[in-house]
Structures are given as structure tokens and as C-alpha cells.
Protein backbone atom coordinates (compact mmCIF):
# COMPACT_ATOMS: atom_id res chain seq x y z
CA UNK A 1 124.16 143.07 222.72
CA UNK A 2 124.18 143.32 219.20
CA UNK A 3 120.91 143.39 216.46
CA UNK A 4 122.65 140.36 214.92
CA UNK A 5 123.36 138.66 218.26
CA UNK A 6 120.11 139.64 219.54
CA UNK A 7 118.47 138.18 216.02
CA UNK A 8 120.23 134.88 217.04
CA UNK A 9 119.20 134.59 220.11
CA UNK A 10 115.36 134.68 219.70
CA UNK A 11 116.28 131.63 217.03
CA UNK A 12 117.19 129.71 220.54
CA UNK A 13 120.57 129.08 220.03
CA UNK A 14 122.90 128.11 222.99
CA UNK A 15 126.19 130.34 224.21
CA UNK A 16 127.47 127.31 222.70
CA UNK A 17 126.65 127.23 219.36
CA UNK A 18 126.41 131.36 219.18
CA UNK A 19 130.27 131.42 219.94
CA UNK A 20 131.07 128.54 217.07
CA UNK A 21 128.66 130.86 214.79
CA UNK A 22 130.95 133.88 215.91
CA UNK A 23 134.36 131.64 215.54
CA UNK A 24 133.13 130.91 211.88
CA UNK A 25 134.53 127.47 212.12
CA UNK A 26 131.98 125.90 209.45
CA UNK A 27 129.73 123.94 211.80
CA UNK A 28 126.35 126.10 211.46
CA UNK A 29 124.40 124.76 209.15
CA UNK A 30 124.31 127.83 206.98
CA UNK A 31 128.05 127.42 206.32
CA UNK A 32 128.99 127.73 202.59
CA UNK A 33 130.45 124.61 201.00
CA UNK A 34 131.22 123.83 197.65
CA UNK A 35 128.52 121.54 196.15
CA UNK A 36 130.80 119.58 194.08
CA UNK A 37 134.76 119.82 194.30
CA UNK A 38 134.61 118.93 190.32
CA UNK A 39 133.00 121.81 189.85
CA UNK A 40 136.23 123.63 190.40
CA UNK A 41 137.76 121.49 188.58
CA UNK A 42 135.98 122.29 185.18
CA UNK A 43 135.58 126.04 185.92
CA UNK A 44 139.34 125.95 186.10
CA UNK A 45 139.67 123.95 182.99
CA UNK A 46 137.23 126.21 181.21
CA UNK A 47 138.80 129.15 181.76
CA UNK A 48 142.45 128.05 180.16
CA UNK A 49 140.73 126.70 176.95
CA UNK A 50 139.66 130.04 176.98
CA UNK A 51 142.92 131.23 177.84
CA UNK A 52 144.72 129.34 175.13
CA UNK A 53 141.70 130.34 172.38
CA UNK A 54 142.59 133.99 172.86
CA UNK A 55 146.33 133.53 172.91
CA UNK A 56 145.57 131.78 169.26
CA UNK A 57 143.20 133.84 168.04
CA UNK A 58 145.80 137.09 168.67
CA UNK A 59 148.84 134.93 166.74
CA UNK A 60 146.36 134.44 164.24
CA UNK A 61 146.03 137.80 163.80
CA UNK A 62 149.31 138.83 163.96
CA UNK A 63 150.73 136.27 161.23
CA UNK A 64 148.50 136.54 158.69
CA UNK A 65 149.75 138.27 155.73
CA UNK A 66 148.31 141.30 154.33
CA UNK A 67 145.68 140.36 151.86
CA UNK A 68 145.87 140.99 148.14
CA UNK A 69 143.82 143.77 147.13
CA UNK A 70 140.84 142.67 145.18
CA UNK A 71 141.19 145.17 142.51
CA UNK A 72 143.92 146.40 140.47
CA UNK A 73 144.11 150.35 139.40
CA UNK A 74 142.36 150.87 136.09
CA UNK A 75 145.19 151.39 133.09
CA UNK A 76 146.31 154.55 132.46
CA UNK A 77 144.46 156.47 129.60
CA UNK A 78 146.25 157.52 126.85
CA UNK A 79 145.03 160.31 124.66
CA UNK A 80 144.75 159.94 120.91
CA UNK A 81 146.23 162.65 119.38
CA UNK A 82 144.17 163.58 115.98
CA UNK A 83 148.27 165.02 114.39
CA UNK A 84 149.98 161.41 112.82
């Protein structure tokens, strides 16, 4: 026998229920259920707004024109010539 069915069987439970644990049908106690199907539900939803944020956030970037440079160049300097 194994440690885990061994482990099990000190806990008392019947052939029965050890071979429904084994089957993993869902009807040990321990069996993981979702708390609330809604939960799902909004994880699902949350993760396309965040879908459809990125998707605008990279078209955002990608349209925007080129900004206009803050600064212009300084004029060019012309030399005085001292000869006139």
C-alpha cells in the first residue's frame, strides 16, 4: 500500500469512499470548487478591459505626431567686417 493510501486509511475512511477519493469524482469534501461562479465572470471581464487599454494605449502611441521641438536653432552670426 501506498504512504498516501496508508495516510488515508488511519483517517478511517471506507474502501468506499477511498476508491471515490482515488476516482476524483468531486465528492470528498476537500474537493476544489469555485466559491462564486461570478467570480469568473469579472476576472474574465477584467482582463479584456485590460486587453482593450493596451491595444489603445499602443494606437496612441503609434498616431501621435512627432512633437514640435521646443526650441528653434539660434540665428546665424554674421561678422561685422570693420572695411565699408
Amino acid at each position: 500500500m501506498s504512504r498516501i493510501a496508508k495516510g488515508l486509511r488511519i483517517r478511517r475512511y471506507s474502501y468506499k469512499a477511498l476508491a471515490r477519493i482515488a476516482k476524483g469524482d468531486g465528492c470528498h469534501p476537500t474537493a476544489r470548487k469555485m466559491d462564486d461562479p461570478s467570480d469568473l465572470v469579472l476576472a474574465l471581464l477584467g482582463l479584456a478591459v485590460a486587453a482593450v487599454m493596451l491595444v489603445a494605449g499602443a494606437l496612441y502611441l503609434i498616431m501621435t505626431p512627432d512633437p514640435i521641438p521646443a526650441r528653434t536653432a539660434p540665428p546665424a552670426v554674421q561678422a561685422v567686417s570693420a572695411v565699408s
